[in-house]
C-alpha atoms as a PDB file:
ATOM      1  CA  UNK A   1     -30.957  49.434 224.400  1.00  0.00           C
ATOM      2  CA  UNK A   2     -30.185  46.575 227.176  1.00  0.00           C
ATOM      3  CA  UNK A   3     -27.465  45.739 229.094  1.00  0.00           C
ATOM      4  CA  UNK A   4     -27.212  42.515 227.032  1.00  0.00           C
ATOM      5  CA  UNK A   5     -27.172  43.789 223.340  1.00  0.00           C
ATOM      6  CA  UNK A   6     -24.441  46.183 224.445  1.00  0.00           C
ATOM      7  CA  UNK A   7     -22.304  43.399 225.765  1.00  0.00           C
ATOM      8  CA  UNK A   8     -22.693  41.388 223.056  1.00  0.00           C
ATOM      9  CA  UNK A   9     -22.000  44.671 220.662  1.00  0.00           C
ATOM     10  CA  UNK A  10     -18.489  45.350 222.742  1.00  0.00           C
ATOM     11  CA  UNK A  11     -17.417  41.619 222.385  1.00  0.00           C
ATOM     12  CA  UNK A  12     -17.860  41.525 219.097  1.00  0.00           C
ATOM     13  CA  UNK A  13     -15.319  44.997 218.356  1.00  0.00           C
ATOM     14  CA  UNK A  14     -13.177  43.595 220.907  1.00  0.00           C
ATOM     15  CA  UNK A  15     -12.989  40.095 218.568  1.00  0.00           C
ATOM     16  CA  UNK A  16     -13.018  42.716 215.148  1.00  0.00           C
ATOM     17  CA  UNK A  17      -9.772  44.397 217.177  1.00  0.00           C
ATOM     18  CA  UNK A  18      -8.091  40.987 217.863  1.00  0.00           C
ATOM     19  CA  UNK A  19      -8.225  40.010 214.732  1.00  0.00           C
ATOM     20  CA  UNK A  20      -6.713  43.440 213.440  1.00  0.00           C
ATOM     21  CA  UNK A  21      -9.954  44.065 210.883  1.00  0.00           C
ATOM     22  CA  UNK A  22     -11.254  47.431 210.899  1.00  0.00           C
ATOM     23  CA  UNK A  23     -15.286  47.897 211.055  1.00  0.00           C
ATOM     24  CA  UNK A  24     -15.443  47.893 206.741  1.00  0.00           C
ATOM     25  CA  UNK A  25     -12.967  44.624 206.328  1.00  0.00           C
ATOM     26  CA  UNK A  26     -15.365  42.652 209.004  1.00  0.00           C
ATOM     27  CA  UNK A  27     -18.750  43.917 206.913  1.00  0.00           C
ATOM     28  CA  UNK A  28     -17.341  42.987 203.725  1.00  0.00           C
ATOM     29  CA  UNK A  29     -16.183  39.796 204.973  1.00  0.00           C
ATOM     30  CA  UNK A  30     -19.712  39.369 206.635  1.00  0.00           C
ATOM     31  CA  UNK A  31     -21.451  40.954 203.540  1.00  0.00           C
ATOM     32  CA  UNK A  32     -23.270  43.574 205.540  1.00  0.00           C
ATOM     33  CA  UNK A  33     -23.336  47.337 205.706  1.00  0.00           C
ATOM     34  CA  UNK A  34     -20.715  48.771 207.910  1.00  0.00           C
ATOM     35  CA  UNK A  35     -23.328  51.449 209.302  1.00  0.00           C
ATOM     36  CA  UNK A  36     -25.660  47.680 210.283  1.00  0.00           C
ATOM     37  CA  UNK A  37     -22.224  46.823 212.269  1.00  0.00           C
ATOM     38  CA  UNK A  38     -21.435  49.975 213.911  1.00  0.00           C
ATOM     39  CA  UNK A  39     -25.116  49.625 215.197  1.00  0.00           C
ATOM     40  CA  UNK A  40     -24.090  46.763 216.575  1.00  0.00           C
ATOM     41  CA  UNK A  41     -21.182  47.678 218.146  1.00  0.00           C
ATOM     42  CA  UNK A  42     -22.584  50.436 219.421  1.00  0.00           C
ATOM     43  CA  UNK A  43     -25.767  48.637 220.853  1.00  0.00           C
ATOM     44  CA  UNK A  44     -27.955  50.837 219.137  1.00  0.00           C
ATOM     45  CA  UNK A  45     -29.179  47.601 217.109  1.00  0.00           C
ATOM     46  CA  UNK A  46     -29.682  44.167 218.674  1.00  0.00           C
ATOM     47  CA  UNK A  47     -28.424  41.254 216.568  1.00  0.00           C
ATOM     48  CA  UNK A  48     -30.537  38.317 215.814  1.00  0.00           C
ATOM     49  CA  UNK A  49     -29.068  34.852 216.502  1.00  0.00           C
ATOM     50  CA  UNK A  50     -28.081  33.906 213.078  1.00  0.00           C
ATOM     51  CA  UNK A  51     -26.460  37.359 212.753  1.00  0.00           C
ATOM     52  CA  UNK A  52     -24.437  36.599 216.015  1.00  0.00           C
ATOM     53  CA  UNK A  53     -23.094  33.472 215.179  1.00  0.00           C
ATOM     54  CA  UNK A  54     -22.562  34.597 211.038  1.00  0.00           C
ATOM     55  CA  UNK A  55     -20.018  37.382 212.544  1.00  0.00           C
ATOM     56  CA  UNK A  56     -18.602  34.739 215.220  1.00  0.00           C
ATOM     57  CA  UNK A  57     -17.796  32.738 212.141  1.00  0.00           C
ATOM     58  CA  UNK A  58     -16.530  35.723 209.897  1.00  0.00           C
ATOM     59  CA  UNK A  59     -13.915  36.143 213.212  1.00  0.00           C
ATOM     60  CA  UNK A  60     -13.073  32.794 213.637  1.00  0.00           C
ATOM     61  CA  UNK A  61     -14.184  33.028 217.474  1.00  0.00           C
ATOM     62  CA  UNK A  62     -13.783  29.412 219.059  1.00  0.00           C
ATOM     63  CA  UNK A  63     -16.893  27.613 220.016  1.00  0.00           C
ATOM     64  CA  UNK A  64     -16.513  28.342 223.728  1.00  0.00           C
ATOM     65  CA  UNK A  65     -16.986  31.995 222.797  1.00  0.00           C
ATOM     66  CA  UNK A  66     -19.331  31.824 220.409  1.00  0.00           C
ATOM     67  CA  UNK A  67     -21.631  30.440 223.311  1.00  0.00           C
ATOM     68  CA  UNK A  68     -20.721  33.014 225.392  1.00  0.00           C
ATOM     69  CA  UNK A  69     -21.254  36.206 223.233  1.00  0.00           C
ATOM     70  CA  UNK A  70     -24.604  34.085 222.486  1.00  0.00           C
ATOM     71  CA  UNK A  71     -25.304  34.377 225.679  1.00  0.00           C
ATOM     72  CA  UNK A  72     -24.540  37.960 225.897  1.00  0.00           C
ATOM     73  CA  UNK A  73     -26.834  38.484 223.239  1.00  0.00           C
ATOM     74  CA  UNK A  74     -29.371  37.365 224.611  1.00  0.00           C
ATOM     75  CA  UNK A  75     -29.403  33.554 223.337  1.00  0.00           C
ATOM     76  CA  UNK A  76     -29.239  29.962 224.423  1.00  0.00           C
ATOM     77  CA  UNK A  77     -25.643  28.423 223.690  1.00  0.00           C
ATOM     78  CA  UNK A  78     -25.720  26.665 220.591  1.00  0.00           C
ATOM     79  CA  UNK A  79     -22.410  24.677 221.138  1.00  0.00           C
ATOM     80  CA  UNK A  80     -22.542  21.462 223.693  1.00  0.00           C
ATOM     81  CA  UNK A  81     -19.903  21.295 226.044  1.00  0.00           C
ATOM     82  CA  UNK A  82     -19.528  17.653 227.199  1.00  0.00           C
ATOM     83  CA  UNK A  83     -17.750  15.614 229.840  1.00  0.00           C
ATOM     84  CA  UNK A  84     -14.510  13.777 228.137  1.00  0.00           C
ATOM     85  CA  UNK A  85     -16.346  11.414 229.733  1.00  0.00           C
ATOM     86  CA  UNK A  86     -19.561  11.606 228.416  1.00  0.00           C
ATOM     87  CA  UNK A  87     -20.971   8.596 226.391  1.00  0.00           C
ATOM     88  CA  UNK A  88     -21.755  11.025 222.823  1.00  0.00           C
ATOM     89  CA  UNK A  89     -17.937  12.015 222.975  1.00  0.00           C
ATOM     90  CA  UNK A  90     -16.869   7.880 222.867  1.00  0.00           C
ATOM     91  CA  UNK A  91     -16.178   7.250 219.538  1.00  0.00           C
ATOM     92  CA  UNK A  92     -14.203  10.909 219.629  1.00  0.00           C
ATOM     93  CA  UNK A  93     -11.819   9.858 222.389  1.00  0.00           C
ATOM     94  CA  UNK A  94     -11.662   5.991 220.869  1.00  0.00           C
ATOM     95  CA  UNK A  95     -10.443   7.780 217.621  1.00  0.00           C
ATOM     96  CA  UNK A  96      -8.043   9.798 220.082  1.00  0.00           C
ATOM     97  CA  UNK A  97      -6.653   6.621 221.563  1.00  0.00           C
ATOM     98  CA  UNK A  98      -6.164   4.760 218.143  1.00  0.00           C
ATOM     99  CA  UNK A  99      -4.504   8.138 216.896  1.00  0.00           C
ATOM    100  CA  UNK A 100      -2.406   7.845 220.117  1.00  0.00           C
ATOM    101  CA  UNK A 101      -1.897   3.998 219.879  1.00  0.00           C
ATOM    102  CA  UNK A 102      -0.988   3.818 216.303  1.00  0.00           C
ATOM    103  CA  UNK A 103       1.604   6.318 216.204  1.00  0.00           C
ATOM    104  CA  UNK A 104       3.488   3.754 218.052  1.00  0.00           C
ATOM    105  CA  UNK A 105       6.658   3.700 218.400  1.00  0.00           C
ATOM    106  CA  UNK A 106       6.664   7.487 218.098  1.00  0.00           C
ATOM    107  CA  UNK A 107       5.587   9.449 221.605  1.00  0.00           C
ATOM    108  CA  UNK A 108       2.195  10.978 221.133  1.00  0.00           C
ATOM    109  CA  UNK A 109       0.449  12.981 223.820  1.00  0.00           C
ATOM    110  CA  UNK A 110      -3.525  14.541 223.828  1.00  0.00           C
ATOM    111  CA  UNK A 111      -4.136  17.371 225.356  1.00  0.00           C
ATOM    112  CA  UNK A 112      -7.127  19.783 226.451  1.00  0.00           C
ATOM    113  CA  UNK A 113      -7.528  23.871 225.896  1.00  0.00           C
ATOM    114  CA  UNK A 114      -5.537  24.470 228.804  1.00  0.00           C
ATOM    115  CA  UNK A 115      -2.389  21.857 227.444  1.00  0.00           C
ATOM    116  CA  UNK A 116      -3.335  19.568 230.449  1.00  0.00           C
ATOM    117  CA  UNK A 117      -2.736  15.904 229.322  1.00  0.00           C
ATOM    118  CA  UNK A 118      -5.671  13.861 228.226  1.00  0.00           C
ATOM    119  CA  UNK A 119      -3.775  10.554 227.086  1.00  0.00           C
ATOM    120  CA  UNK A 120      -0.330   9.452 225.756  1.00  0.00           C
ATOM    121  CA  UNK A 121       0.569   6.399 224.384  1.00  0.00           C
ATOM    122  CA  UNK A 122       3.188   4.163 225.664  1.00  0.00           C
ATOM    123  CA  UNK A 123       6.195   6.019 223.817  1.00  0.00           C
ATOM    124  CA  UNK A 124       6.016   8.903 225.630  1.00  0.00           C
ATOM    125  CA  UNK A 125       8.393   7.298 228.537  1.00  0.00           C
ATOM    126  CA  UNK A 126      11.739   9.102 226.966  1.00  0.00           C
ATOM    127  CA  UNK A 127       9.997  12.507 227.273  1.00  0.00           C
ATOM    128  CA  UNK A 128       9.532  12.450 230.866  1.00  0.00           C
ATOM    129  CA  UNK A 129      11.904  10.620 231.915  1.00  0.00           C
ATOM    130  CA  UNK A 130      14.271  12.273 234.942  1.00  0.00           C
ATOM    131  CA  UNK A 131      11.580  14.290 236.072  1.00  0.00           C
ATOM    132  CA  UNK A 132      12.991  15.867 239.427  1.00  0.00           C
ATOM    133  CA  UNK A 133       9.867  18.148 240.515  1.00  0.00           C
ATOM    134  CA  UNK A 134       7.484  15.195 241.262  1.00  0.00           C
ATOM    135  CA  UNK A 135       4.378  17.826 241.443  1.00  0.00           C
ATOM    136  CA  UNK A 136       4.484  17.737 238.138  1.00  0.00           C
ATOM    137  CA  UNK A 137       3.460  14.754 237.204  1.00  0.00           C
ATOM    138  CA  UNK A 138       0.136  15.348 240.016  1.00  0.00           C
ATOM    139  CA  UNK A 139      -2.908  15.505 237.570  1.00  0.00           C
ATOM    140  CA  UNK A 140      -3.881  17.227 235.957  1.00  0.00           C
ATOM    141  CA  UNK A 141      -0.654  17.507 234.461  1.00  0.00           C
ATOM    142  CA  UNK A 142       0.047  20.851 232.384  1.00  0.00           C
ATOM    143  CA  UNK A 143       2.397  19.902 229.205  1.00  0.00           C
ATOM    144  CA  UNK A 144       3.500  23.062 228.730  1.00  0.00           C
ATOM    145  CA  UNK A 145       4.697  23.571 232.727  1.00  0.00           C
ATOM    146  CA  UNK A 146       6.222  20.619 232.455  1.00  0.00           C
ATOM    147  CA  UNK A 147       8.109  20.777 229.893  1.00  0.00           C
ATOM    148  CA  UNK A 148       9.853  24.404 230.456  1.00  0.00           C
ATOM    149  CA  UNK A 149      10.111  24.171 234.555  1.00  0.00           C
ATOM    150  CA  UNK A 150      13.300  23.669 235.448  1.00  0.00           C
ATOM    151  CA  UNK A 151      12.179  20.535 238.005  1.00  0.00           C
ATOM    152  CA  UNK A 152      11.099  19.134 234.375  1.00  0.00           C
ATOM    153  CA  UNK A 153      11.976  18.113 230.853  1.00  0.00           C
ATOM    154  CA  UNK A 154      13.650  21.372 230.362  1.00  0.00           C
ATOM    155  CA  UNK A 155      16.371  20.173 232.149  1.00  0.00           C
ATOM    156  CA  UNK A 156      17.217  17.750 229.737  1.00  0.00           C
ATOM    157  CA  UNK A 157      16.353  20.051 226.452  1.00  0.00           C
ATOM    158  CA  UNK A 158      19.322  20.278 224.804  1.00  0.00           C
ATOM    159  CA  UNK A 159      18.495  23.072 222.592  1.00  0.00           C
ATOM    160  CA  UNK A 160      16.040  24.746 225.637  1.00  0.00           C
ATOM    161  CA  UNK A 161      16.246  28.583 224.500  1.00  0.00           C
ATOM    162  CA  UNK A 162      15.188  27.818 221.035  1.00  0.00           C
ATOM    163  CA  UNK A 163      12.346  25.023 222.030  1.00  0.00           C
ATOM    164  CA  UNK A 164      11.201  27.622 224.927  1.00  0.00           C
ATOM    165  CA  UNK A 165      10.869  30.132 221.821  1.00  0.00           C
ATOM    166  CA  UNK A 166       8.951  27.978 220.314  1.00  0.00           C
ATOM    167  CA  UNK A 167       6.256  26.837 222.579  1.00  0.00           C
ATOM    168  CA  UNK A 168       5.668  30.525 223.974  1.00  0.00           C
ATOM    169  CA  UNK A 169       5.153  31.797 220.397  1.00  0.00           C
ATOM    170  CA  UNK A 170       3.018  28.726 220.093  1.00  0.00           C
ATOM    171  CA  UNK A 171       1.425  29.994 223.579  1.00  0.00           C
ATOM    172  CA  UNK A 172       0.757  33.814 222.783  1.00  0.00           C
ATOM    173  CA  UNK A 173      -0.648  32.869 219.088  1.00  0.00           C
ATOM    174  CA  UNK A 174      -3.247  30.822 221.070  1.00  0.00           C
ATOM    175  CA  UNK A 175      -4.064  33.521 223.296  1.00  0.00           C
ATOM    176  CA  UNK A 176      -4.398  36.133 220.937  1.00  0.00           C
ATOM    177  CA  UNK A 177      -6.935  33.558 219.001  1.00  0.00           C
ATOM    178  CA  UNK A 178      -8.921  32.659 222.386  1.00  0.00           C
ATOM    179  CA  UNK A 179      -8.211  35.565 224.983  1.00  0.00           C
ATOM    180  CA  UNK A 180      -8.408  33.141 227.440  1.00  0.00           C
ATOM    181  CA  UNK A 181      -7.198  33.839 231.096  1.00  0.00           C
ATOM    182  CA  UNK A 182      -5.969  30.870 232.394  1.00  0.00           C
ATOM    183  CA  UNK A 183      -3.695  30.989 229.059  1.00  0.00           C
ATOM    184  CA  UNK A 184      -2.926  34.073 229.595  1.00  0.00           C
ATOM    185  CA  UNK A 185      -1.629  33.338 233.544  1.00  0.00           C
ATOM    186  CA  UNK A 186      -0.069  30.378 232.127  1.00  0.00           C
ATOM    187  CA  UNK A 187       2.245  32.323 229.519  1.00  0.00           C
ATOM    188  CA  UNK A 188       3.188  34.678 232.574  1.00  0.00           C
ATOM    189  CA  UNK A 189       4.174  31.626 234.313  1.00  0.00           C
ATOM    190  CA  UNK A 190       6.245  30.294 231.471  1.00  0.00           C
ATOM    191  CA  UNK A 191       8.018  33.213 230.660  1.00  0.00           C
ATOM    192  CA  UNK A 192       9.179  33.755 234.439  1.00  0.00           C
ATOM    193  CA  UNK A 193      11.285  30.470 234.044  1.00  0.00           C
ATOM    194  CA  UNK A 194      14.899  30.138 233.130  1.00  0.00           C
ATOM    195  CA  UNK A 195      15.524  30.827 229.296  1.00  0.00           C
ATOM    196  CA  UNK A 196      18.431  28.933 228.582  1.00  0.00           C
ATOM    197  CA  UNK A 197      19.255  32.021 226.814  1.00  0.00           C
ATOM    198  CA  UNK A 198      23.314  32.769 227.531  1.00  0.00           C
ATOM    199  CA  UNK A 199      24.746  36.007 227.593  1.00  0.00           C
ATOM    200  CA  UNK A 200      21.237  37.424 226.564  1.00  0.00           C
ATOM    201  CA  UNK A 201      22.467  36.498 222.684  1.00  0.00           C
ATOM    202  CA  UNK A 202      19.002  35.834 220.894  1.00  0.00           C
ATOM    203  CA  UNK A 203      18.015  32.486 219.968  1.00  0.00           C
ATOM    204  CA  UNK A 204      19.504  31.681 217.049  1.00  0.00           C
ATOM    205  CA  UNK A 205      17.864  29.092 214.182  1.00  0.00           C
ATOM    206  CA  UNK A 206      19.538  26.380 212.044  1.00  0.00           C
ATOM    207  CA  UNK A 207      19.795  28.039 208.377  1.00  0.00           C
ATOM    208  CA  UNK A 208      18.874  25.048 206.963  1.00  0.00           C
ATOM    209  CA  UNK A 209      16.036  24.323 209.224  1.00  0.00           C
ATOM    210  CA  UNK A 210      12.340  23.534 208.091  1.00  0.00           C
ATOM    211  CA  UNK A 211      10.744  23.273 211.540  1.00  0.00           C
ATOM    212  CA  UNK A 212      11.987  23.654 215.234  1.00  0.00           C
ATOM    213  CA  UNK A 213      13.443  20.395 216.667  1.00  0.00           C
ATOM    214  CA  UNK A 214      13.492  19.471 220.101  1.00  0.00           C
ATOM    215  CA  UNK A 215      16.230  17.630 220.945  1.00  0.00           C
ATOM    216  CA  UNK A 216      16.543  15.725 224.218  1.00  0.00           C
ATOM    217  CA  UNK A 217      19.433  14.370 226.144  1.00  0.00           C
ATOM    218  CA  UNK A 218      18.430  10.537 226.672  1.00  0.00           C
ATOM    219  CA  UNK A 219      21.632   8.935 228.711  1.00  0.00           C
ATOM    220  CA  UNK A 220      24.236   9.727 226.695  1.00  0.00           C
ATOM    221  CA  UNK A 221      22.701  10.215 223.022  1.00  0.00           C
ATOM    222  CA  UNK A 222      20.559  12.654 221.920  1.00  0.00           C
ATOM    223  CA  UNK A 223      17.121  12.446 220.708  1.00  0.00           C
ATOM    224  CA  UNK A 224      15.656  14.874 218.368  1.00  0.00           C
ATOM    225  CA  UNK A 225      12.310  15.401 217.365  1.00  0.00           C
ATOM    226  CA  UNK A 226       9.716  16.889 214.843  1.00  0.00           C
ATOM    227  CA  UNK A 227       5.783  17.463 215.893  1.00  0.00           C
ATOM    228  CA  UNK A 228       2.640  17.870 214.439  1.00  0.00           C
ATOM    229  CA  UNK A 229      -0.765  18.890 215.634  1.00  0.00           C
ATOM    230  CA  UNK A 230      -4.188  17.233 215.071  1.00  0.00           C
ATOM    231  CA  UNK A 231      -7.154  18.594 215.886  1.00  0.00           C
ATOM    232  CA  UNK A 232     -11.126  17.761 214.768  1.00  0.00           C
ATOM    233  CA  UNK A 233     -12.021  18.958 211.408  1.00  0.00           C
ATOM    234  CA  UNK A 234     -15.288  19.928 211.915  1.00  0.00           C
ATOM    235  CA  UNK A 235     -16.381  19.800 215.828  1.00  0.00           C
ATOM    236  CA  UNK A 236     -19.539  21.073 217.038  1.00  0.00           C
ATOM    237  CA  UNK A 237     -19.191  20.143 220.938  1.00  0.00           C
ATOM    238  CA  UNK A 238     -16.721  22.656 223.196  1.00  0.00           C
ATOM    239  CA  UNK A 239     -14.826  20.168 224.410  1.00  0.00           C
ATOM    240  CA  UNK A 240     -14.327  18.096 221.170  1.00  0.00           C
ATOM    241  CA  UNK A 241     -12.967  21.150 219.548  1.00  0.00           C
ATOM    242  CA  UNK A 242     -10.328  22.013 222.466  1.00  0.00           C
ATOM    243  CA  UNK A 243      -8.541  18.521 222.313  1.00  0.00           C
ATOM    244  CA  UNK A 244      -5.581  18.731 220.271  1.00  0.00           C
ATOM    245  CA  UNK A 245      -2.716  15.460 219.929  1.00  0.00           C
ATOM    246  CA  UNK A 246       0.575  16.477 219.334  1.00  0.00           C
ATOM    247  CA  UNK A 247       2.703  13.529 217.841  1.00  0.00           C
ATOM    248  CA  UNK A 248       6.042  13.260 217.833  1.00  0.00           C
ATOM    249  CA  UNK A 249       8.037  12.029 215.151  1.00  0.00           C
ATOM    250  CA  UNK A 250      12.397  11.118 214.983  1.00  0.00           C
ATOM    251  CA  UNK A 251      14.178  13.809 213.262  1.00  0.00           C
ATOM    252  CA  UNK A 252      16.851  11.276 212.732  1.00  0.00           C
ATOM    253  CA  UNK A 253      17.686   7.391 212.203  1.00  0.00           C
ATOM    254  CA  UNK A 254      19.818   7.454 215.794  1.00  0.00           C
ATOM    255  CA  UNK A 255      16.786   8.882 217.435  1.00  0.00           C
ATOM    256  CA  UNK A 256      14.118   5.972 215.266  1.00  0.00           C
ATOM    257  CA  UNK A 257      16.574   3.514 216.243  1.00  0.00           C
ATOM    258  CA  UNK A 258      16.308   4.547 219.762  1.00  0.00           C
ATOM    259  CA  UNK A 259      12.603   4.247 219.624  1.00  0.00           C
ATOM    260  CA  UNK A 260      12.329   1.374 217.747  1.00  0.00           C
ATOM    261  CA  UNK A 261      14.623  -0.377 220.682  1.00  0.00           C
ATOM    262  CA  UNK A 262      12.489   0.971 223.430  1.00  0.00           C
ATOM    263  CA  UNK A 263       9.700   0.005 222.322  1.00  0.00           C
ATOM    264  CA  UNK A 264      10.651  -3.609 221.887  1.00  0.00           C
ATOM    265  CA  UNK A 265      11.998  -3.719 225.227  1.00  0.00           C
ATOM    266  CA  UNK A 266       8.285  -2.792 226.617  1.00  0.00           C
ATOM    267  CA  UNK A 267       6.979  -5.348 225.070  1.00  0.00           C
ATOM    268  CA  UNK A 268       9.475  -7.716 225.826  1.00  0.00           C
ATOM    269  CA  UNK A 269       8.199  -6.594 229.537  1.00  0.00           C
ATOM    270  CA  UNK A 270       4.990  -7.839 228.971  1.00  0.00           C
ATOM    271  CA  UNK A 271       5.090 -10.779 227.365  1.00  0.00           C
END
């Protein structure tokens, strides 16, 4: 028994108790004996590659750990992890930008694993507008910091203790999914900032609501906005499979109209 196999055995119960499956649920799923995986486990057997990355799958373990509990098993990496940069991800990133570009009017922002901007397109302007904590903006520049510090956007969130909700649900779902640390610091971060909460009430939702809104003061209207999240259907590189857009889209005609008038005013700036 080596030091490796048992690593590799201990991540994979540690991934079987994050996702909440007991030992039989994960060798059904995986269609092998649940004595085979306790060997595992245990490090009393040593798992071939294939076996490895058939349980990674059965788990749902992102790519960047996949490579790593490879690794711990004793294997090469099987996932690339490439430069943004780097010529093989081009056609990626030019679909990112024409994602970005045609969602026009609309704000639409990419960002990496760790929610630090990649791109935006040109609507994004409303959204960080009034910004009074100029580090923020300093690259790389964490979307999630900046929009619940209160030197930020959260400044101007109109409906801040229900958005905050939100993104920190949205936070702790992707850390329980990824384990990752630098998540993990950044959710302790978050959470230490003002709530908007008042008189410790809990946030309370719309009963007619189908998503949470974030609504934004913008002079003296307000703008409110749905999102969505794209990522890449079927990535094999890393870093291709950590880039996420988020896209913004007008909750409302005031708020389209808005948009719609903004954006012909920067063009009206160019020509």
């Amino acid at each position: 028994m080596t030091t490796a196999q048992t690593s590799a055995g201990s991540l994979i119960r540690e991934w079987r108790t994050r996702r909440r499956m007991s030992q039989l649920d994960l060798a059904m799923e995986a269609e092998i004996s649940q004595r085979h995986l306790s060997f595992v486990e245990s490090g009393r057997a040593a798992p071939s590659r294939d076996m490895v990355l058939h349980l990674a799958e059965q788990l749902s373990i992102p790519l960047r750990q996949r490579n790593q509990l490879l690794l711990a098993a004793g294997f090469a990496p099987s996932f690339s992890e490439r430069s943004l940069t780097d010529a093989t991800l081009a056609p990626a990133m030019a679909a990112v930008e024409t994602v970005l570009k045609g969602h026009e009017p609309f704000p639409a922002l990419a960002v990496d694993r760790h929610w630090n901007l990649v791109s935006a397109n040109a609507a994004i302007g409303p959204l960080l507008a009034d910004i009074s904590e100029a580090s923020l903006l300093k690259p790389p520049v964490n979307v999630l910091r900046l929009s619940l510090h209160p030197g930020g956007v959260a400044q101007r969130i109109v409906n801040l203790a229900e958005w905050r909700t939100h993104l920190l649900e949205r936070l702790k779902h992707q850390n329980d999914a990824s384990g990752d640390p630098v998540l993990v610091e950044l959710e302790r971060e978050l959470r230490s900032y003002p709530s908007g909460l008042k008189d410790g009430r809990p946030v309370s939702v719309e009963p007619d609501g189908i998503v949470h809104p974030l609504r934004l003061a913008h002079g003296d209207q307000v703008l409110s906005f749905i999102s969505t999240i794209t990522v890449f259907g079927t990535p094999l590189d890393v870093t291709l499979s950590e880039l996420a857009i988020e896209s913004f889209f007008p909750a409302d005609e005031p708020t389209r109209t808005v948009l719609v008038r903004l954006a012909k005013e920067r063009a009206a700036k160019v020509s």
